[in-house]
Protein backbone atom coordinates (compact mmCIF):
# COMPACT_ATOMS: atom_id res chain seq x y z
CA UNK A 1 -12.17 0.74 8.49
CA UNK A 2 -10.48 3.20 5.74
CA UNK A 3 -8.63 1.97 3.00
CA UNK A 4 -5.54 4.03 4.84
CA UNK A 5 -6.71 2.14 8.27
CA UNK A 6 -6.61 -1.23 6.66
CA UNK A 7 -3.30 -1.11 4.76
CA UNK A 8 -1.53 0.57 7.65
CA UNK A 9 -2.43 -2.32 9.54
CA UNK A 10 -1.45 -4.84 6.74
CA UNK A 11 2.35 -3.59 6.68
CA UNK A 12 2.99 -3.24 9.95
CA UNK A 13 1.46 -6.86 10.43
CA UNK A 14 3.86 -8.27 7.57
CA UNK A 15 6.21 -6.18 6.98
CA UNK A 16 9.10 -5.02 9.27
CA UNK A 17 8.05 -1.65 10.40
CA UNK A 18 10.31 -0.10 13.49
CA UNK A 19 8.23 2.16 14.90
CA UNK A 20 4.33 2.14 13.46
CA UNK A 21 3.66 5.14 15.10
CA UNK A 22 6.38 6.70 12.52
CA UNK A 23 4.36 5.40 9.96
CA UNK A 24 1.95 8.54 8.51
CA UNK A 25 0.75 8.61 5.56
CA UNK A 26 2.95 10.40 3.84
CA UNK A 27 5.92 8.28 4.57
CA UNK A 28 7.90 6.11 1.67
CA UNK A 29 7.43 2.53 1.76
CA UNK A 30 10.45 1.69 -0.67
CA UNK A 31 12.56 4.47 1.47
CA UNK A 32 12.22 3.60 4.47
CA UNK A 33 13.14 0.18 3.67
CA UNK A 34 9.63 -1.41 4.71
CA UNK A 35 8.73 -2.69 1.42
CA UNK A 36 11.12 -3.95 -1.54
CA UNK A 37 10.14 -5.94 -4.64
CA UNK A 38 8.66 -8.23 -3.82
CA UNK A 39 6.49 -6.81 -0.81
CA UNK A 40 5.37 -4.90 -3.95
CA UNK A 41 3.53 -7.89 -5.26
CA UNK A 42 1.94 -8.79 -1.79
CA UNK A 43 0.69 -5.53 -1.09
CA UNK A 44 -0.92 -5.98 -4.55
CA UNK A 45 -2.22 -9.11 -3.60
CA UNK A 46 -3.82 -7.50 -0.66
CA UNK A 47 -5.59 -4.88 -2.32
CA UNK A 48 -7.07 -6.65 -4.90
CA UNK A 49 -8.63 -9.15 -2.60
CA UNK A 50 -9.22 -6.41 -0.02
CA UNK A 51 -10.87 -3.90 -1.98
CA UNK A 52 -12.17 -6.31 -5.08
CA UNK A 53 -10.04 -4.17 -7.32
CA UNK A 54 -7.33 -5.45 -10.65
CA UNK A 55 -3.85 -3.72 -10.30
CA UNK A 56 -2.05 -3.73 -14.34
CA UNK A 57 1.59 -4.18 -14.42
CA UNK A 58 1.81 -1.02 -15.80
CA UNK A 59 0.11 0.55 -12.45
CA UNK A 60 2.59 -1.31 -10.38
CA UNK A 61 4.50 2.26 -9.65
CA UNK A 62 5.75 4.42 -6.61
CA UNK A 63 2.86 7.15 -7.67
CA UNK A 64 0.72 4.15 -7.08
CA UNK A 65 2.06 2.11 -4.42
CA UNK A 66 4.70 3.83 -2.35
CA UNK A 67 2.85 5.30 0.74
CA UNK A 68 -0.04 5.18 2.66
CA UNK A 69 -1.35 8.50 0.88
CA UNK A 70 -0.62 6.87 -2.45
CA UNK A 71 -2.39 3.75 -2.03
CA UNK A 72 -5.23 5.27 -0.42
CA UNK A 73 -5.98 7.73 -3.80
CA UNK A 74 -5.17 4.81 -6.16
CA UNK A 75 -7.51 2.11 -4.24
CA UNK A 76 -10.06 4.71 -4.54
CA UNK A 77 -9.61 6.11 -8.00
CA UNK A 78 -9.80 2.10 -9.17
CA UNK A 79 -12.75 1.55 -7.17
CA UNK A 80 -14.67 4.29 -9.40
CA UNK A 81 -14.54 2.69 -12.25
């Protein structure tokens, strides 16, 4: 399973997602309402266990964090280090 696969399936197992099949990558967890704040920090949670990876505070940003598309280039840029 993808890194896209995987964290797709995360939100729309914990997270209140209307219609998954709406849910492309492209699509804004923080505007469509799925995520807030504090999802934030469990979605981080999930990706550092998930993909053995550290997310800084400072990395904790919608660039990073705030779509499918997003998480899927950040997960992978960490992973290259």
């Amino acid at each position: 399973m993808d890194i896209k696969d995987s964290v797709r399936q995360f939100i729309t197992k914990n997270f209140y997602v209307p219609d998954p099949s709406k849910l492309t990558d492209n699509v804004s967890f923080l505007d469509s309402g799925i995520i807030d704040s504090t999802s934030v920090l469990e979605l981080t949670a999930f990706l550092e266990e998930t993909f053995e990876i550290q997310v800084a505070d400072d990395e904790l940003l919608p660039e990073n964090l705030d779509s499918l598309a997003s998480v899927d280039a950040f997960v992978s840029r960490k992973r290259k280090r």
